[in-house]
C-alpha atoms as a PDB file:
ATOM      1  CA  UNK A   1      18.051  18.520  14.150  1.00  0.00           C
ATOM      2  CA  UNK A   2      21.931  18.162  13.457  1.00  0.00           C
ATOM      3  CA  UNK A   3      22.922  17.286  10.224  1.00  0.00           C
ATOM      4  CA  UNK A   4      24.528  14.333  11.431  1.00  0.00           C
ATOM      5  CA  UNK A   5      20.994  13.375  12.959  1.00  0.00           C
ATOM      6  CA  UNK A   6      19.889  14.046   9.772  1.00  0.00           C
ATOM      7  CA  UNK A   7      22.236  11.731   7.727  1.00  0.00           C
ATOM      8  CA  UNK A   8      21.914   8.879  10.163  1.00  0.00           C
ATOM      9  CA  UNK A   9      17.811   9.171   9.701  1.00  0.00           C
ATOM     10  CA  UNK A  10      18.202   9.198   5.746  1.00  0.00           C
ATOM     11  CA  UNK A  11      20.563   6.349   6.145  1.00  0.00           C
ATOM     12  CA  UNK A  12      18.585   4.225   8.688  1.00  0.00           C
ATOM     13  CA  UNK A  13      15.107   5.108   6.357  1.00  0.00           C
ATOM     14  CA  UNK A  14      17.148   3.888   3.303  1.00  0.00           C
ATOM     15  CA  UNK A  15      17.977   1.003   4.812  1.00  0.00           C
ATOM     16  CA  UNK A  16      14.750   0.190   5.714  1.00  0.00           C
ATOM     17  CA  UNK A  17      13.376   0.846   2.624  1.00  0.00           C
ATOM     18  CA  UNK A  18      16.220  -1.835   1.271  1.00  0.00           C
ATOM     19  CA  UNK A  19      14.760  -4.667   3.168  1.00  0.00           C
ATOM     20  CA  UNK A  20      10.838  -4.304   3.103  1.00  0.00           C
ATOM     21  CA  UNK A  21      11.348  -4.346  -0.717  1.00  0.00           C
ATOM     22  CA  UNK A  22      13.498  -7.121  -0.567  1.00  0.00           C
ATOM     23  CA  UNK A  23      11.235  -9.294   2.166  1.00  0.00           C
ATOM     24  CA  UNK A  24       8.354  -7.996  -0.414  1.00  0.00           C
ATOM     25  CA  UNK A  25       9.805  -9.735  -3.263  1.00  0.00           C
ATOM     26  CA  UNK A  26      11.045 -12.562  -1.796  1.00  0.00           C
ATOM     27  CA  UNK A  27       8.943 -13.088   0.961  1.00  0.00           C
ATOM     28  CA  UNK A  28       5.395 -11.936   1.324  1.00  0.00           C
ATOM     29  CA  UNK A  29       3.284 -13.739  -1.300  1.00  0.00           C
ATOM     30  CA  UNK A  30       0.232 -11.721  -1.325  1.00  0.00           C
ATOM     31  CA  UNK A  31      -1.261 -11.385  -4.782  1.00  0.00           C
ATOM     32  CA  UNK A  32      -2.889  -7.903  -3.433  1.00  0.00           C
ATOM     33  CA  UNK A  33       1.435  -6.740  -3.257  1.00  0.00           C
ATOM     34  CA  UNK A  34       2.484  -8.097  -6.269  1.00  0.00           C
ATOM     35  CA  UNK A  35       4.316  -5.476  -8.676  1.00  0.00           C
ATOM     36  CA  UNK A  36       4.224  -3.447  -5.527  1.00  0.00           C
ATOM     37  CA  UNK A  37       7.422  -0.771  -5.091  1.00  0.00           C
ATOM     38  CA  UNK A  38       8.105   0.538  -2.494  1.00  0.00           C
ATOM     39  CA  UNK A  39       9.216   4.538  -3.603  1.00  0.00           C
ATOM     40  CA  UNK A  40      10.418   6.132  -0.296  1.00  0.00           C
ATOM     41  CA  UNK A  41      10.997   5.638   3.071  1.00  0.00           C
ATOM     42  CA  UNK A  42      10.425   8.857   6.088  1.00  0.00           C
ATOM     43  CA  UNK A  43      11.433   8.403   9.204  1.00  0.00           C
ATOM     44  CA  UNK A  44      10.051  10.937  12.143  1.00  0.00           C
ATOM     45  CA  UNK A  45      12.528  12.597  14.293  1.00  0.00           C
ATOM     46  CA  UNK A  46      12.664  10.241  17.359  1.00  0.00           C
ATOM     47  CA  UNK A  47      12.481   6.963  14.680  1.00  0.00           C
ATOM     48  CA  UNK A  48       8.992   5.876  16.448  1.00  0.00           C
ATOM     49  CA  UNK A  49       7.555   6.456  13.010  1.00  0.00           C
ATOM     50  CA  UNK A  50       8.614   4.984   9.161  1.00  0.00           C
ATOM     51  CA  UNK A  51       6.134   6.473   6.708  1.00  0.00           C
ATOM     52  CA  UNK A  52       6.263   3.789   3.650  1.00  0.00           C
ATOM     53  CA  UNK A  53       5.594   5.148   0.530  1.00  0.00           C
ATOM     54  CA  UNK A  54       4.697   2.885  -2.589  1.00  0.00           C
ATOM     55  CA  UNK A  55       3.476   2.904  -5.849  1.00  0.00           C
ATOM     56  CA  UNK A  56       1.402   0.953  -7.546  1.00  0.00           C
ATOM     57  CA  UNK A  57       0.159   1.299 -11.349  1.00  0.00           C
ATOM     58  CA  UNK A  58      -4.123   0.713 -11.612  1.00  0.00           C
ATOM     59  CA  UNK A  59      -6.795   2.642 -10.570  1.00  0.00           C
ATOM     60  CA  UNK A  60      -7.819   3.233  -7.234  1.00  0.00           C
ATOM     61  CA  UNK A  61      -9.049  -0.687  -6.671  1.00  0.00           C
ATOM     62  CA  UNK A  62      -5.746  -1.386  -7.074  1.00  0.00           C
ATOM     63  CA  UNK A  63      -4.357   0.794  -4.943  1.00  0.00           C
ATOM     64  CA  UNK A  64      -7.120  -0.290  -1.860  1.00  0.00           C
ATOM     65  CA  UNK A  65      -6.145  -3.742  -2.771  1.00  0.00           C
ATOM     66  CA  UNK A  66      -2.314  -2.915  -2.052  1.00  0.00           C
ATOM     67  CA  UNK A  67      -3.029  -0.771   1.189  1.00  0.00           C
ATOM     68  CA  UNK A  68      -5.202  -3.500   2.286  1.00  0.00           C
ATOM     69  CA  UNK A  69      -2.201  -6.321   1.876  1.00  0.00           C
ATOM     70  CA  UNK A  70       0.181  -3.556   3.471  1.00  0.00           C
ATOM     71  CA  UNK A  71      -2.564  -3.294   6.398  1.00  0.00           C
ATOM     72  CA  UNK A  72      -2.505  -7.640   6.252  1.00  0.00           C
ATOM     73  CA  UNK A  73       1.638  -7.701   5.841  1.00  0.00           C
ATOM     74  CA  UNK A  74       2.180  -5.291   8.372  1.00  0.00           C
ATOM     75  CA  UNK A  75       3.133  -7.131  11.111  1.00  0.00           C
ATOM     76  CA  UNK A  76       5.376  -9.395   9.075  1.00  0.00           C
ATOM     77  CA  UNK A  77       6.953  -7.043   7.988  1.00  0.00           C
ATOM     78  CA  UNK A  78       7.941  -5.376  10.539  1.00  0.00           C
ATOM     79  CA  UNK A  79       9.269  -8.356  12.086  1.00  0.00           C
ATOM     80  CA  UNK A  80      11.103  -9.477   9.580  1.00  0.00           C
ATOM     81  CA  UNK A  81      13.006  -5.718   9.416  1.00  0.00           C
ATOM     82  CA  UNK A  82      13.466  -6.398  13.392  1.00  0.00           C
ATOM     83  CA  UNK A  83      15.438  -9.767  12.425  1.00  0.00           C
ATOM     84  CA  UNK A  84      17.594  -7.918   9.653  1.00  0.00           C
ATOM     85  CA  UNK A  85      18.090  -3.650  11.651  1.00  0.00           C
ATOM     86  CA  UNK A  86      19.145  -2.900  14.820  1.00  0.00           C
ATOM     87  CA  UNK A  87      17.215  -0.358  16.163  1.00  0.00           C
ATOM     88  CA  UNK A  88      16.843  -0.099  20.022  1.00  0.00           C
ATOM     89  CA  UNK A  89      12.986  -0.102  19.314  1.00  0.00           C
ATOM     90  CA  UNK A  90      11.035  -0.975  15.920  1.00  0.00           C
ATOM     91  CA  UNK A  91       9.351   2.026  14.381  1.00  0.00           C
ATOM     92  CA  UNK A  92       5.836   1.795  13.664  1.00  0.00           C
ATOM     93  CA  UNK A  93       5.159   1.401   9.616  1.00  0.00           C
ATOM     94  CA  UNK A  94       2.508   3.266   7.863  1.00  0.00           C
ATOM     95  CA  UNK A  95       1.874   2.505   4.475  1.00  0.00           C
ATOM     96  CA  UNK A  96       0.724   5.830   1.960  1.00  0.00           C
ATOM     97  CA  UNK A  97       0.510   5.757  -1.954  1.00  0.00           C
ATOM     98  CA  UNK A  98       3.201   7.522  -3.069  1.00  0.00           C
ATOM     99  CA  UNK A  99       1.329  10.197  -5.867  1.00  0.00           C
ATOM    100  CA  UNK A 100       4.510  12.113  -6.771  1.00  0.00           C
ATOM    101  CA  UNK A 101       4.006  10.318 -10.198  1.00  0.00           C
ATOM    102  CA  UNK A 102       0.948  11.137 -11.021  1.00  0.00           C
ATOM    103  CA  UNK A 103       1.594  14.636  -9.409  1.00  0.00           C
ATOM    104  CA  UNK A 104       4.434  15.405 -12.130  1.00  0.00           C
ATOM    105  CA  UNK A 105       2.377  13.967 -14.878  1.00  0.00           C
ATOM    106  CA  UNK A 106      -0.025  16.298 -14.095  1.00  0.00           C
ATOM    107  CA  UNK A 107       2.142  19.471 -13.456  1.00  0.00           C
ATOM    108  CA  UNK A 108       3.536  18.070 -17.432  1.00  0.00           C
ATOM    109  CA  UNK A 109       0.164  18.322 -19.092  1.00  0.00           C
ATOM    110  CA  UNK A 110      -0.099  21.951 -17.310  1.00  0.00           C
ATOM    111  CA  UNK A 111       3.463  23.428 -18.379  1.00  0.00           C
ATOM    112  CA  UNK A 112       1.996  21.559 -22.462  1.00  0.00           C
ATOM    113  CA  UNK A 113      -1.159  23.392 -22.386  1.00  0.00           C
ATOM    114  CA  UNK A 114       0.249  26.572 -21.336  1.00  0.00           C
ATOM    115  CA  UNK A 115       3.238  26.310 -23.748  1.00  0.00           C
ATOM    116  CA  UNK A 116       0.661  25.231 -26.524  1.00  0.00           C
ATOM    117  CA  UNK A 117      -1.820  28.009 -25.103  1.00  0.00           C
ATOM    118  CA  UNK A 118       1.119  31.137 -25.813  1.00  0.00           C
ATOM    119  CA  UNK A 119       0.859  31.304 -22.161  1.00  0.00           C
ATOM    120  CA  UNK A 120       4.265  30.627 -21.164  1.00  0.00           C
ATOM    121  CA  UNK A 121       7.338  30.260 -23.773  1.00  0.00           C
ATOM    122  CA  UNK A 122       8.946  26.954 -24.451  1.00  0.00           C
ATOM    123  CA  UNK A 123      12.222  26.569 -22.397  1.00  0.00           C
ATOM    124  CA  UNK A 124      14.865  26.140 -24.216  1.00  0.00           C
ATOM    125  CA  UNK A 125      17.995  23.745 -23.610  1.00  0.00           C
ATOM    126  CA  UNK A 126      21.187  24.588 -23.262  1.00  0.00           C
ATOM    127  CA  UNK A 127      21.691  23.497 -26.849  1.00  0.00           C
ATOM    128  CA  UNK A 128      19.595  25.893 -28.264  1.00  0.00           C
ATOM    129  CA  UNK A 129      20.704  28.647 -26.839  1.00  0.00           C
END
């Protein structure tokens, strides 16, 4: 893929990540969505498919609840990002919970027990060196 292809993809998946969060707020009043963000927007190569990443803070009810009102708001949705992009055709949306949070947080408790452990030396900033 050219890196022009590439830039135009990042740009079209920011801009659709722009207006489901806005039609989300403003729009969709389904209690399962509510506090709902959406983190990141993928498109695939030939734009047919827009991975939708959100996040959500509760347990994994929660979370079912808000993939079930994606699965519900779907087709809203997507019409509603028809009416406001351009695209020759409409890519398909797929909603995922984005676990990059929790993921980090996790990977942070590891790098605390191993510097607490004498496993691995604390890193030091810049302005203690």
């Amino acid at each position: 893929m050219s890196h022009q292809a590439f830039d135009r993809n990042q740009r079209l998946a920011s801009e659709i990540r722009t207006v489901l969060a806005e039609t989300l707020t403003r729009k969709v009043n389904d209690p399962r969505l509510e506090g709902v963000v959406i983190s990141t927007v993928r498109l695939n190569r030939d734009k047919t498919l827009a991975k939708i990443y959100f996040s959500v803070i509760g347990d994994e009810e929660r979370e079912r609840r808000a993939a079930d009102g994606f699965e519900a708001a779907s087709p809203f949705l997507r019409r509603e990002l028809g009416r406001k992009i351009r695209m020759r055709a409409l890519p398909a949306l797929e909603f995922s919970r984005d676990d990059s949070f929790e993921y980090g947080d996790k990977l942070e408790r590891l790098f605390d027990q191993l510097h607490s452990d004498g496993v691995m030396p604390q890193a030091q900033g810049p302005e203690e060196e």
